[in-house]
PDB file of N, CA and C in Angstrom:
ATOM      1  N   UNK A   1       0.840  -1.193   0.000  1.00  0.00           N
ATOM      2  CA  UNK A   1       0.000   0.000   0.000  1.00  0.00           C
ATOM      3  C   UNK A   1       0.881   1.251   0.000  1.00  0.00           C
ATOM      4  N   UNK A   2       0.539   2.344  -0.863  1.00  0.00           N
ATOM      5  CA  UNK A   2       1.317   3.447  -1.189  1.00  0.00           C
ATOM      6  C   UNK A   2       1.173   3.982   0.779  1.00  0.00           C
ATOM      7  N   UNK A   3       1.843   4.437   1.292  1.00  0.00           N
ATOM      8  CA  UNK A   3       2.193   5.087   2.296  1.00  0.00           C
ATOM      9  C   UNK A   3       1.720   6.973   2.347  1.00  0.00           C
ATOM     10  N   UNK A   4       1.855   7.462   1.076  1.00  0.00           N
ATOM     11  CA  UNK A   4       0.569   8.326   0.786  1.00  0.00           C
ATOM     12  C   UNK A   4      -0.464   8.577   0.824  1.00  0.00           C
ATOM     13  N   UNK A   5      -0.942   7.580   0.976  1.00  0.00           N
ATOM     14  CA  UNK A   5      -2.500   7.283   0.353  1.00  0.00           C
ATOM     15  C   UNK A   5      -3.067   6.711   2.196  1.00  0.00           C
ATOM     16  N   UNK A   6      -4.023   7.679   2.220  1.00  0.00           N
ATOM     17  CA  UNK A   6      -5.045   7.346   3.306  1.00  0.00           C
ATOM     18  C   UNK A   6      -5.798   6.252   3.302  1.00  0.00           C
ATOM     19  N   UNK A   7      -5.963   5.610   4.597  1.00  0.00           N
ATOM     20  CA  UNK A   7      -6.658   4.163   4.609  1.00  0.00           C
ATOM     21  C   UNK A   7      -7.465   4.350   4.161  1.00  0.00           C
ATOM     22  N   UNK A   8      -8.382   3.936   3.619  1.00  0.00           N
ATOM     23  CA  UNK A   8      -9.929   4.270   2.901  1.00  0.00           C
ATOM     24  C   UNK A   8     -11.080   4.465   4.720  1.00  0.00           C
ATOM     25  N   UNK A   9     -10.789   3.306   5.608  1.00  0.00           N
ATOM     26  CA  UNK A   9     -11.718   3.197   6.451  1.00  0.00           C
ATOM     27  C   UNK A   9     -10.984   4.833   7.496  1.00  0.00           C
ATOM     28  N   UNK A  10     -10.107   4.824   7.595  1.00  0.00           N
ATOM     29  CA  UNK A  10      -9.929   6.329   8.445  1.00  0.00           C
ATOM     30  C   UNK A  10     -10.584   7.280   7.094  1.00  0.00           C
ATOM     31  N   UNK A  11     -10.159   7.325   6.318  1.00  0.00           N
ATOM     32  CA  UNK A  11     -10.595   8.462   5.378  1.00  0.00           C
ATOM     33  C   UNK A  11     -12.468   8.670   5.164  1.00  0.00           C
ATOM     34  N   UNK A  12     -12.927   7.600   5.799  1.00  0.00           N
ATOM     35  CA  UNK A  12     -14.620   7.439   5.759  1.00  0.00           C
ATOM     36  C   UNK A  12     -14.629   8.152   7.449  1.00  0.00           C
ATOM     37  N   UNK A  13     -13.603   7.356   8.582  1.00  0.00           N
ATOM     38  CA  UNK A  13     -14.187   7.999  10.040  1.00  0.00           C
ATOM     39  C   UNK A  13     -13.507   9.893   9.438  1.00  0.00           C
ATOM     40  N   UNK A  14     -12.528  10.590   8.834  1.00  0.00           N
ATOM     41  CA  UNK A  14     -12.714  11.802   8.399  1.00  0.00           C
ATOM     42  C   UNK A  14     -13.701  12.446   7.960  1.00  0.00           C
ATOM     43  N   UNK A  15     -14.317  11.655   7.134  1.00  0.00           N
ATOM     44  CA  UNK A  15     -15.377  12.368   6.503  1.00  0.00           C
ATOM     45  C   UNK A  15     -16.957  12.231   6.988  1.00  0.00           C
ATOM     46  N   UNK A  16     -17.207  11.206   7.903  1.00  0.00           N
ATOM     47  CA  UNK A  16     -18.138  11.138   8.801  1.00  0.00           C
ATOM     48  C   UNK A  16     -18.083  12.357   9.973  1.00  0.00           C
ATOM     49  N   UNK A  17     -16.641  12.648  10.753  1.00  0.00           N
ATOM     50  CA  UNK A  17     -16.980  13.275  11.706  1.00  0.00           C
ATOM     51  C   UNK A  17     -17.314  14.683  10.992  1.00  0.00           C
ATOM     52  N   UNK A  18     -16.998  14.898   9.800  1.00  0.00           N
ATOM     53  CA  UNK A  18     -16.947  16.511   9.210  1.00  0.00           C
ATOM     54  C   UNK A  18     -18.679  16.284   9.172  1.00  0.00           C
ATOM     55  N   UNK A  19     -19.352  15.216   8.129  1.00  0.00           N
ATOM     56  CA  UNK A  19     -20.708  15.431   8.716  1.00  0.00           C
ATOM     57  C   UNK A  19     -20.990  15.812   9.655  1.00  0.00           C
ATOM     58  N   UNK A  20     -21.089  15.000  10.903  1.00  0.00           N
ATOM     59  CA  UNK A  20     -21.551  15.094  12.174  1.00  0.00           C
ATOM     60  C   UNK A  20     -21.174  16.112  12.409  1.00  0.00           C
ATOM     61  N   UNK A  21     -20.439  17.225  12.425  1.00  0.00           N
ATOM     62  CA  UNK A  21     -19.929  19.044  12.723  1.00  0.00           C
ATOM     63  C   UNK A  21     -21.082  19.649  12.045  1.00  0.00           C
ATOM     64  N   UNK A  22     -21.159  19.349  10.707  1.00  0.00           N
ATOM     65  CA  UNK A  22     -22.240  20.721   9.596  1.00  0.00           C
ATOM     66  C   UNK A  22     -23.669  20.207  10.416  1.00  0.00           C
ATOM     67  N   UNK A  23     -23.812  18.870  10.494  1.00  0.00           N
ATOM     68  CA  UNK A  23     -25.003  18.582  10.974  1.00  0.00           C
ATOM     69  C   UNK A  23     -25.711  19.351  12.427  1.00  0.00           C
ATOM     70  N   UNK A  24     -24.439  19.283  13.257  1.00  0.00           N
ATOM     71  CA  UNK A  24     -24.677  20.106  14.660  1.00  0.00           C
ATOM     72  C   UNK A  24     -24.731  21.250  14.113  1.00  0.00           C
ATOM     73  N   UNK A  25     -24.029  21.977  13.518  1.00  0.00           N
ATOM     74  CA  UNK A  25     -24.030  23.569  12.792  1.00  0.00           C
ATOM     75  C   UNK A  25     -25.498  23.736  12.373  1.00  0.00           C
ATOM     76  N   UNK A  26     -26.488  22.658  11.548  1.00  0.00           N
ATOM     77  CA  UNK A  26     -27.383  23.365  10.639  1.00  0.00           C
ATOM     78  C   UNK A  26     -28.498  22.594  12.124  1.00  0.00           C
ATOM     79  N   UNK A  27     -28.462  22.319  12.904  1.00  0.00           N
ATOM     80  CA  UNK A  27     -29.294  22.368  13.966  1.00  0.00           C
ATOM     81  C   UNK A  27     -29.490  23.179  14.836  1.00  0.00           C
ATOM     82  N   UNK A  28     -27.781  23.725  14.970  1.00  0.00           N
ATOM     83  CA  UNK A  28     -27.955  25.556  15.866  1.00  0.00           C
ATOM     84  C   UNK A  28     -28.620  26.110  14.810  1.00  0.00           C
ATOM     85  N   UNK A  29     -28.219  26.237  13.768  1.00  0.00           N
ATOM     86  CA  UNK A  29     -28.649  27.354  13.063  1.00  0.00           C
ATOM     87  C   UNK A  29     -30.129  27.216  12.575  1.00  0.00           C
ATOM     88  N   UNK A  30     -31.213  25.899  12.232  1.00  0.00           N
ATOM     89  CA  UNK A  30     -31.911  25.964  12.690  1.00  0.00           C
ATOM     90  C   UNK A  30     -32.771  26.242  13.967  1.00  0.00           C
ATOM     91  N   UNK A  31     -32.298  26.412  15.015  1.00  0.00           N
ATOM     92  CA  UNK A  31     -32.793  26.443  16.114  1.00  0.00           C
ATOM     93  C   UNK A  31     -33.280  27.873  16.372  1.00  0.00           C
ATOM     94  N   UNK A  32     -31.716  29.002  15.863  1.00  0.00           N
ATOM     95  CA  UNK A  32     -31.821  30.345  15.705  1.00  0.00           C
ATOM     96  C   UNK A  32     -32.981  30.697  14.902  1.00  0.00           C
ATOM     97  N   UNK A  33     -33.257  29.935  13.769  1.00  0.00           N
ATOM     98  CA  UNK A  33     -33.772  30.769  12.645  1.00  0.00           C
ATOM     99  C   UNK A  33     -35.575  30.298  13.185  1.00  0.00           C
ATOM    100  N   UNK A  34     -35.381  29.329  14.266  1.00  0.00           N
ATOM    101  CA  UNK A  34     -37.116  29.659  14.954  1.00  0.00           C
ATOM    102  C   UNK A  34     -37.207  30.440  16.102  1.00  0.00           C
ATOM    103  N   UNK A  35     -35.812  30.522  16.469  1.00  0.00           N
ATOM    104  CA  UNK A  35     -36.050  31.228  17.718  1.00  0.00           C
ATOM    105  C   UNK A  35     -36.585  33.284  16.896  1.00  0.00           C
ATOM    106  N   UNK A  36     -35.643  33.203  16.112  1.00  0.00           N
ATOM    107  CA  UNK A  36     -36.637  34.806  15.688  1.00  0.00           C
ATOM    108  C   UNK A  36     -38.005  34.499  14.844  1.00  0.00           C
ATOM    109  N   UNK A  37     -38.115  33.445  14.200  1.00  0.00           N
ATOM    110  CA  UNK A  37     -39.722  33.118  13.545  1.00  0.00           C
ATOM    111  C   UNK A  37     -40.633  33.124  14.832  1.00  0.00           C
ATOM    112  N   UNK A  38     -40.334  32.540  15.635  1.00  0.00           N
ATOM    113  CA  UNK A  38     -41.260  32.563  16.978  1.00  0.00           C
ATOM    114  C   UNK A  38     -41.313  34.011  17.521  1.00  0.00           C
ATOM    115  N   UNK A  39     -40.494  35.001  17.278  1.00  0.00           N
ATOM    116  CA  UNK A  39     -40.822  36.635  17.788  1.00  0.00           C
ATOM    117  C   UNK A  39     -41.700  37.002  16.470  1.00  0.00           C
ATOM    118  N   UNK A  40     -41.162  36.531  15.306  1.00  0.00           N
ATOM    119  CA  UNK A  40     -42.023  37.508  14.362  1.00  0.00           C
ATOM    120  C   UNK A  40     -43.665  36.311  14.435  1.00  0.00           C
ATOM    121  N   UNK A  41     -44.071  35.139  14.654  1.00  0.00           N
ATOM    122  CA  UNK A  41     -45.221  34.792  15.400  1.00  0.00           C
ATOM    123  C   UNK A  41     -45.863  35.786  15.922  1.00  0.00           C
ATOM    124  N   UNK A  42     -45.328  35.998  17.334  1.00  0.00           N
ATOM    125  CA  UNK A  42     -45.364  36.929  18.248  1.00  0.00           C
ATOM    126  C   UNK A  42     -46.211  37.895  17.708  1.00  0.00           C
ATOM    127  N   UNK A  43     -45.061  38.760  17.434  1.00  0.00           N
ATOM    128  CA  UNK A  43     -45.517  40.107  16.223  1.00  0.00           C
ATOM    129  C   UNK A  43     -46.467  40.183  15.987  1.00  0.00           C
ATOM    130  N   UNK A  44     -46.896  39.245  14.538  1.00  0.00           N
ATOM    131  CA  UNK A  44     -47.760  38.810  13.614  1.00  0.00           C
ATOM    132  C   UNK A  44     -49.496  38.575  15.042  1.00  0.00           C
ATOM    133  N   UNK A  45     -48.813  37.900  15.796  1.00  0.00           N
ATOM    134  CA  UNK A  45     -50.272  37.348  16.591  1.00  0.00           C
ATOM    135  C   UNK A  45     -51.213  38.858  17.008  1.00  0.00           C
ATOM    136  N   UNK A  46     -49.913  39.417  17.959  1.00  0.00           N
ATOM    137  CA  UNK A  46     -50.516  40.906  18.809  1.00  0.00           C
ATOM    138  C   UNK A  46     -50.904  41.770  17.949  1.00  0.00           C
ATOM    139  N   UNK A  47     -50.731  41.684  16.560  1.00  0.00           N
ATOM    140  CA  UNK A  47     -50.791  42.454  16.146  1.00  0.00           C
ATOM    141  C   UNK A  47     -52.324  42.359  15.070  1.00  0.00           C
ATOM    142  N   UNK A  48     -52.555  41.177  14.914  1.00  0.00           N
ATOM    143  CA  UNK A  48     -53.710  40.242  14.277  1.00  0.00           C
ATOM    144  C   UNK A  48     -53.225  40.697  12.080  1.00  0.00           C
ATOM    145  N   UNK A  49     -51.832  40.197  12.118  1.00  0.00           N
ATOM    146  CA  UNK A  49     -51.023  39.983  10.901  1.00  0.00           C
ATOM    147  C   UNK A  49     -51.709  38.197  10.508  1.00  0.00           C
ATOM    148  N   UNK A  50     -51.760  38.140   9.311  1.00  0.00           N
ATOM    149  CA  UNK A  50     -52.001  36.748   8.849  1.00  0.00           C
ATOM    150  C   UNK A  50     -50.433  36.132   8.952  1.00  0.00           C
ATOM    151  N   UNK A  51     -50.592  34.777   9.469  1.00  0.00           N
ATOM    152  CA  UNK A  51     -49.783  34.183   9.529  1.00  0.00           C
ATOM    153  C   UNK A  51     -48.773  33.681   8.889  1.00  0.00           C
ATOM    154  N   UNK A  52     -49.291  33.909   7.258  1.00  0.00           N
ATOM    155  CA  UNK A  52     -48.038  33.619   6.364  1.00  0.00           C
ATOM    156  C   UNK A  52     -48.091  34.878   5.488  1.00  0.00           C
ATOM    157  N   UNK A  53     -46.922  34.796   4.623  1.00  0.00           N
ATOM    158  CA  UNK A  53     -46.818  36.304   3.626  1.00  0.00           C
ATOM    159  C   UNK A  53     -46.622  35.473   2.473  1.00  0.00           C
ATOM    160  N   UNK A  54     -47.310  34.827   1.333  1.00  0.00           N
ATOM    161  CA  UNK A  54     -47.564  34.509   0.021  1.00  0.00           C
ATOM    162  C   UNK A  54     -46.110  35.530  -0.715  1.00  0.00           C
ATOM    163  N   UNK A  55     -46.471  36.765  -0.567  1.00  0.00           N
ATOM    164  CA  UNK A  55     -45.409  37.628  -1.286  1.00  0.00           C
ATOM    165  C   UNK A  55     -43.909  36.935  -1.042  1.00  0.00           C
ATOM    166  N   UNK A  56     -43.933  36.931   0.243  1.00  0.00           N
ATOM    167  CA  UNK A  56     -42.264  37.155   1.159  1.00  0.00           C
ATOM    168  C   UNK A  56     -41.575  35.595   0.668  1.00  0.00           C
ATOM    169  N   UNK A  57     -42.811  34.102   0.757  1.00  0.00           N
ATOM    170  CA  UNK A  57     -42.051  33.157   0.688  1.00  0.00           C
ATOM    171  C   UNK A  57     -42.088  33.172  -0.973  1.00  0.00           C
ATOM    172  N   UNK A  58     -42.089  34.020  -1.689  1.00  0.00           N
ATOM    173  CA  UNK A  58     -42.259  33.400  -3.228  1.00  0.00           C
ATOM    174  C   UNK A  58     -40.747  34.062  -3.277  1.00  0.00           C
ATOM    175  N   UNK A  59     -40.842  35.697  -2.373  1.00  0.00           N
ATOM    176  CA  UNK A  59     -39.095  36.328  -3.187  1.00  0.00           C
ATOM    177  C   UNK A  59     -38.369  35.388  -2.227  1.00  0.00           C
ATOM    178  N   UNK A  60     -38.329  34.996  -1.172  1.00  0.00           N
ATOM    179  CA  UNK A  60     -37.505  33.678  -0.241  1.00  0.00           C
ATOM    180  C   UNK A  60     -37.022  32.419  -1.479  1.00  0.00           C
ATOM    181  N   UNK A  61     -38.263  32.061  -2.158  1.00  0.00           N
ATOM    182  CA  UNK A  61     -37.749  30.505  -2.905  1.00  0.00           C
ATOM    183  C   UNK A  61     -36.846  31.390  -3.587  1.00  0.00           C
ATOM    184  N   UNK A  62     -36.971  32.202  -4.511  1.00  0.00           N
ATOM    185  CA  UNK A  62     -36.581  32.654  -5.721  1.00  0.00           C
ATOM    186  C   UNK A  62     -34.983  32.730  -5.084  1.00  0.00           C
ATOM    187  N   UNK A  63     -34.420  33.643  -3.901  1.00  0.00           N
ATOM    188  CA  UNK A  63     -33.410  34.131  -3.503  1.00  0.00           C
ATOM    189  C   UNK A  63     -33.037  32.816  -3.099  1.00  0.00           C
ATOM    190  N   UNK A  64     -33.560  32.098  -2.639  1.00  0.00           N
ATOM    191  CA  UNK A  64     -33.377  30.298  -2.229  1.00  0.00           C
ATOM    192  C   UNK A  64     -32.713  29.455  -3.228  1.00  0.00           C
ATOM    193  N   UNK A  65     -33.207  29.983  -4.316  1.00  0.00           N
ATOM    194  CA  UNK A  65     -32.906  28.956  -5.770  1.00  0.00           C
ATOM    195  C   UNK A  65     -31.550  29.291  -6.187  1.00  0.00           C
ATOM    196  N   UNK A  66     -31.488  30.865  -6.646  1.00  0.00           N
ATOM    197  CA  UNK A  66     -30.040  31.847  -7.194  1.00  0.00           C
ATOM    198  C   UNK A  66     -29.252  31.540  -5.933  1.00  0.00           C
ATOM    199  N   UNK A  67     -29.200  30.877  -4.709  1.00  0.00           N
ATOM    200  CA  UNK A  67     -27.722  30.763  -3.786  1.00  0.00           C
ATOM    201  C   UNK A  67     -27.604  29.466  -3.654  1.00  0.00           C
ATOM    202  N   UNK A  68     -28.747  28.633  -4.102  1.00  0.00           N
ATOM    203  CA  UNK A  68     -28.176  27.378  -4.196  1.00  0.00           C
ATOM    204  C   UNK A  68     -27.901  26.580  -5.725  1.00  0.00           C
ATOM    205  N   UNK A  69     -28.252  27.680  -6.467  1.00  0.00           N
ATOM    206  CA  UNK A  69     -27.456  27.579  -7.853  1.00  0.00           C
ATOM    207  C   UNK A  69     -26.064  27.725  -7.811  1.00  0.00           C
ATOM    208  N   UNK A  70     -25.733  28.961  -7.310  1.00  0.00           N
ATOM    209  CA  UNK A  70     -24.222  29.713  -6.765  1.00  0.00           C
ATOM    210  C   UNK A  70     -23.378  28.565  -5.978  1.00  0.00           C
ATOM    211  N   UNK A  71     -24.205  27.841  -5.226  1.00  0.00           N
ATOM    212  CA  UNK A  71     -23.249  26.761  -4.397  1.00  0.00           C
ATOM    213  C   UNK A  71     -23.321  25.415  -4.802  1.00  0.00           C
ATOM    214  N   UNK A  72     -24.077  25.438  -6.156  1.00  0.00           N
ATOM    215  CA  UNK A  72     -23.756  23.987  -6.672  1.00  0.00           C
ATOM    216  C   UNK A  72     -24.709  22.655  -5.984  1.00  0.00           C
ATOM    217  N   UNK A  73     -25.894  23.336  -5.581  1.00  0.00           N
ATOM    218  CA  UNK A  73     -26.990  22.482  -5.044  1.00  0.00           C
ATOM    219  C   UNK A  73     -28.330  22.834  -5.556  1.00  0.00           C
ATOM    220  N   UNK A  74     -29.129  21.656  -6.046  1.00  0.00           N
ATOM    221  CA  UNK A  74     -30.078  21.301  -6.485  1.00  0.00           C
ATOM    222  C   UNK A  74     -30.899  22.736  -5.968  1.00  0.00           C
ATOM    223  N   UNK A  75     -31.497  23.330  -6.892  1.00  0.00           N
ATOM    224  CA  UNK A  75     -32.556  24.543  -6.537  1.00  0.00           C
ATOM    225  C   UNK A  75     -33.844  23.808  -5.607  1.00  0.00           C
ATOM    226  N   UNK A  76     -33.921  22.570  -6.526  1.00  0.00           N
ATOM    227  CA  UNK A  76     -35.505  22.012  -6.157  1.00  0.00           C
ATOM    228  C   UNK A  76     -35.149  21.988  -4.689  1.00  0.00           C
ATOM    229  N   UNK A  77     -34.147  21.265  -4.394  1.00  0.00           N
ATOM    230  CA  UNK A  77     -33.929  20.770  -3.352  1.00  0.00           C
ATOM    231  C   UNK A  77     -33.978  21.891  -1.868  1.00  0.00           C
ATOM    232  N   UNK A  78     -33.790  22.847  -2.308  1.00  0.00           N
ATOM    233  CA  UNK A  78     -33.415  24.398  -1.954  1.00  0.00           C
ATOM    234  C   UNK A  78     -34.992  24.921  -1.607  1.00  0.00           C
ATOM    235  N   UNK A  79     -35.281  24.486  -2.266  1.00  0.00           N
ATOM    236  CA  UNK A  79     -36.890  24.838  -2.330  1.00  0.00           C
ATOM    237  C   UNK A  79     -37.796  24.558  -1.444  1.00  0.00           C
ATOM    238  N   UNK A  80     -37.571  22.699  -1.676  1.00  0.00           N
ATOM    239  CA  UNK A  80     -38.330  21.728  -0.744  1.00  0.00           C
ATOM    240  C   UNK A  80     -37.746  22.109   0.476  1.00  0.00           C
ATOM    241  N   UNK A  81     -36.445  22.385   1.221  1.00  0.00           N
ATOM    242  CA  UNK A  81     -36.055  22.529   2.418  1.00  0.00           C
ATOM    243  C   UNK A  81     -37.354  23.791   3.115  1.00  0.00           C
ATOM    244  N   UNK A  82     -36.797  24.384   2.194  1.00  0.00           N
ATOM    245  CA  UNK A  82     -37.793  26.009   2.128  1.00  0.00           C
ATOM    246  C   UNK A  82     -38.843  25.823   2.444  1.00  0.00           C
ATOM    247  N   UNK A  83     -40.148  25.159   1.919  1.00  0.00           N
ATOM    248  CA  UNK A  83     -40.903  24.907   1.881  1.00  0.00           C
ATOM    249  C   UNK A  83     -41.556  24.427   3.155  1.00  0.00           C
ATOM    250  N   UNK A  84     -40.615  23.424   3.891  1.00  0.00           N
ATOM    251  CA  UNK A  84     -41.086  22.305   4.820  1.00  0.00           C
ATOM    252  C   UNK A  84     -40.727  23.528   6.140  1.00  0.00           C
ATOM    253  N   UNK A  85     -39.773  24.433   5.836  1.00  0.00           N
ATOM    254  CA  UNK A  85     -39.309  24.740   7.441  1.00  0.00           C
ATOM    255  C   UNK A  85     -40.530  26.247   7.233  1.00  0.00           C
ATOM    256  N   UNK A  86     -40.720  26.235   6.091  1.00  0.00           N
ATOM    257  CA  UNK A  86     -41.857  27.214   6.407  1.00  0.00           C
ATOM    258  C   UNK A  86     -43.379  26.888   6.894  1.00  0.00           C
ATOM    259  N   UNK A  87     -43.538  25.615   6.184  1.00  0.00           N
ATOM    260  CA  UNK A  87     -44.773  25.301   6.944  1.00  0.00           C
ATOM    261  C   UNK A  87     -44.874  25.119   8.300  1.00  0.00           C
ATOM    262  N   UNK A  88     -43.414  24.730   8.828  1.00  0.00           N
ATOM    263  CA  UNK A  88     -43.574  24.369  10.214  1.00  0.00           C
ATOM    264  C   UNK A  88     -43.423  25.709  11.107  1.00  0.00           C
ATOM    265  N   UNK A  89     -43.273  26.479  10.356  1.00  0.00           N
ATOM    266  CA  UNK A  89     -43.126  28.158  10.972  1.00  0.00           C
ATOM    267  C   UNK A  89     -44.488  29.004  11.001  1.00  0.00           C
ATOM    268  N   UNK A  90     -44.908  28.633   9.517  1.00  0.00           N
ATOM    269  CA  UNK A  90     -46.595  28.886  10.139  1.00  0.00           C
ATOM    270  C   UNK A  90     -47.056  28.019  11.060  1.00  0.00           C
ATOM    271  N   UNK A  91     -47.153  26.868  11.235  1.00  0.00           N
ATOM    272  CA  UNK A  91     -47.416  26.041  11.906  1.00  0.00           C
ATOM    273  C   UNK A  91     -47.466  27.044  13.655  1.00  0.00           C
ATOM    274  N   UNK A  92     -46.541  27.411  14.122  1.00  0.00           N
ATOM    275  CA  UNK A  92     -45.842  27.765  15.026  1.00  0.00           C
ATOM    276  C   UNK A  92     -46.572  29.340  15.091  1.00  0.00           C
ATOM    277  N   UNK A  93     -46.901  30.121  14.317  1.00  0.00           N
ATOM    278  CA  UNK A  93     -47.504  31.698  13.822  1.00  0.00           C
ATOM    279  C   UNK A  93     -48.987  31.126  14.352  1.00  0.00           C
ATOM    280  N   UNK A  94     -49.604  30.356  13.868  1.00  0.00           N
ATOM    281  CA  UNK A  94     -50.821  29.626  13.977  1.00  0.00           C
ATOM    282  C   UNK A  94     -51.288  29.198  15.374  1.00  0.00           C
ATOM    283  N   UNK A  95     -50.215  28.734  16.134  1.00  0.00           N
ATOM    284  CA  UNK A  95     -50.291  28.334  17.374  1.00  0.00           C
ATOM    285  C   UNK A  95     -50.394  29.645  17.978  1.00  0.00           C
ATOM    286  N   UNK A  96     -49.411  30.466  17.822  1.00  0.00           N
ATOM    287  CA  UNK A  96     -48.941  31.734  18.743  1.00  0.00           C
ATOM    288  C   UNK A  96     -50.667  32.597  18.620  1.00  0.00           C
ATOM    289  N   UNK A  97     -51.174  32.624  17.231  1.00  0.00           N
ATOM    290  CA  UNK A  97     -52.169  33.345  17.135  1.00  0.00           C
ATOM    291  C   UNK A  97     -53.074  33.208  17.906  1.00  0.00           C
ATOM    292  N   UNK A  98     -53.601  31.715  18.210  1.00  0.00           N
ATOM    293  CA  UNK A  98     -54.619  30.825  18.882  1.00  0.00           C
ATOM    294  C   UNK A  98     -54.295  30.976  20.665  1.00  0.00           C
ATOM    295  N   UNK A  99     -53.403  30.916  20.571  1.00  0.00           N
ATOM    296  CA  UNK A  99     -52.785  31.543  22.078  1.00  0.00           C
ATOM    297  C   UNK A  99     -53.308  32.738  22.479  1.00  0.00           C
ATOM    298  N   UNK A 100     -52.839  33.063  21.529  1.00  0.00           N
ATOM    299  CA  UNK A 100     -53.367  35.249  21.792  1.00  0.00           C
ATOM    300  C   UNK A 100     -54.748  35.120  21.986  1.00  0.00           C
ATOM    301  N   UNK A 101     -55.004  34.801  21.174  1.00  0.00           N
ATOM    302  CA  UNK A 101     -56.583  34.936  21.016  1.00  0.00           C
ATOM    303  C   UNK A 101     -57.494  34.461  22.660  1.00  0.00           C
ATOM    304  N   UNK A 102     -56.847  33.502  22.941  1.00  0.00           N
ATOM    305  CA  UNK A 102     -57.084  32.895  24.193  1.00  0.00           C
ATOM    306  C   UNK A 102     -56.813  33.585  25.434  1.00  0.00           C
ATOM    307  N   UNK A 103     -56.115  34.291  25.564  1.00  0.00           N
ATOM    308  CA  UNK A 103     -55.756  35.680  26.358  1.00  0.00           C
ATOM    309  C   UNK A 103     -57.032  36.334  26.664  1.00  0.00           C
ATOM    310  N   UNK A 104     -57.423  36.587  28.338  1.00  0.00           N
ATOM    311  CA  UNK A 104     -58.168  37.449  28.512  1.00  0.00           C
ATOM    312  C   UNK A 104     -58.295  39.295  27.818  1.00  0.00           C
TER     313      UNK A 104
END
């Protein structure tokens, strides 16, 4: 065996633990990106705002698509992420509203 050349099975535990890092990364950083969706909820509730903005998530995909064109990842794919963490954000706007509402 060339003495250069990385074991294949360490070169898989390398590239596993680099997963397991982005993975913890895009879980903080999900976590952040509800922790301010849950203020703009908030917002949206006290304020009796509809819970989703039709406008906002169409320029979101669009700006969604052109940076994951730029980085060499599937738009669709860019999209569908988009898509799912927004429903679960109305989801969450929806709750907050129903809350309010429940407020003496």
């Amino acid at each position: 065996m060339d003495e250069t050349r990385e074991d294949p099975y360490e070169t898989l535990l390398r590239l596993r633990a680099s997963i397991d890092n982005i993975d913890a990364a895009l879980v903080h950083m999900l976590a952040e990106r509800f922790r301010a969706t849950k203020q703009v909820g908030v917002l949206k509730a006290t304020n009796d705002l509809p819970a989703s903005d039709p406008d906002r998530e169409r320029q979101q995909v669009a700006r969604l698509r052109t940076l994951a064109e730029d980085a060499h990842l599937d738009p669709e794919f860019a999209e569908k992420w988009f898509k799912f963490v927004v429903a679960e954000v109305i989801r969450h706007h929806v709750d907050a509203g129903a809350e309010e509402n429940e407020r003496p």
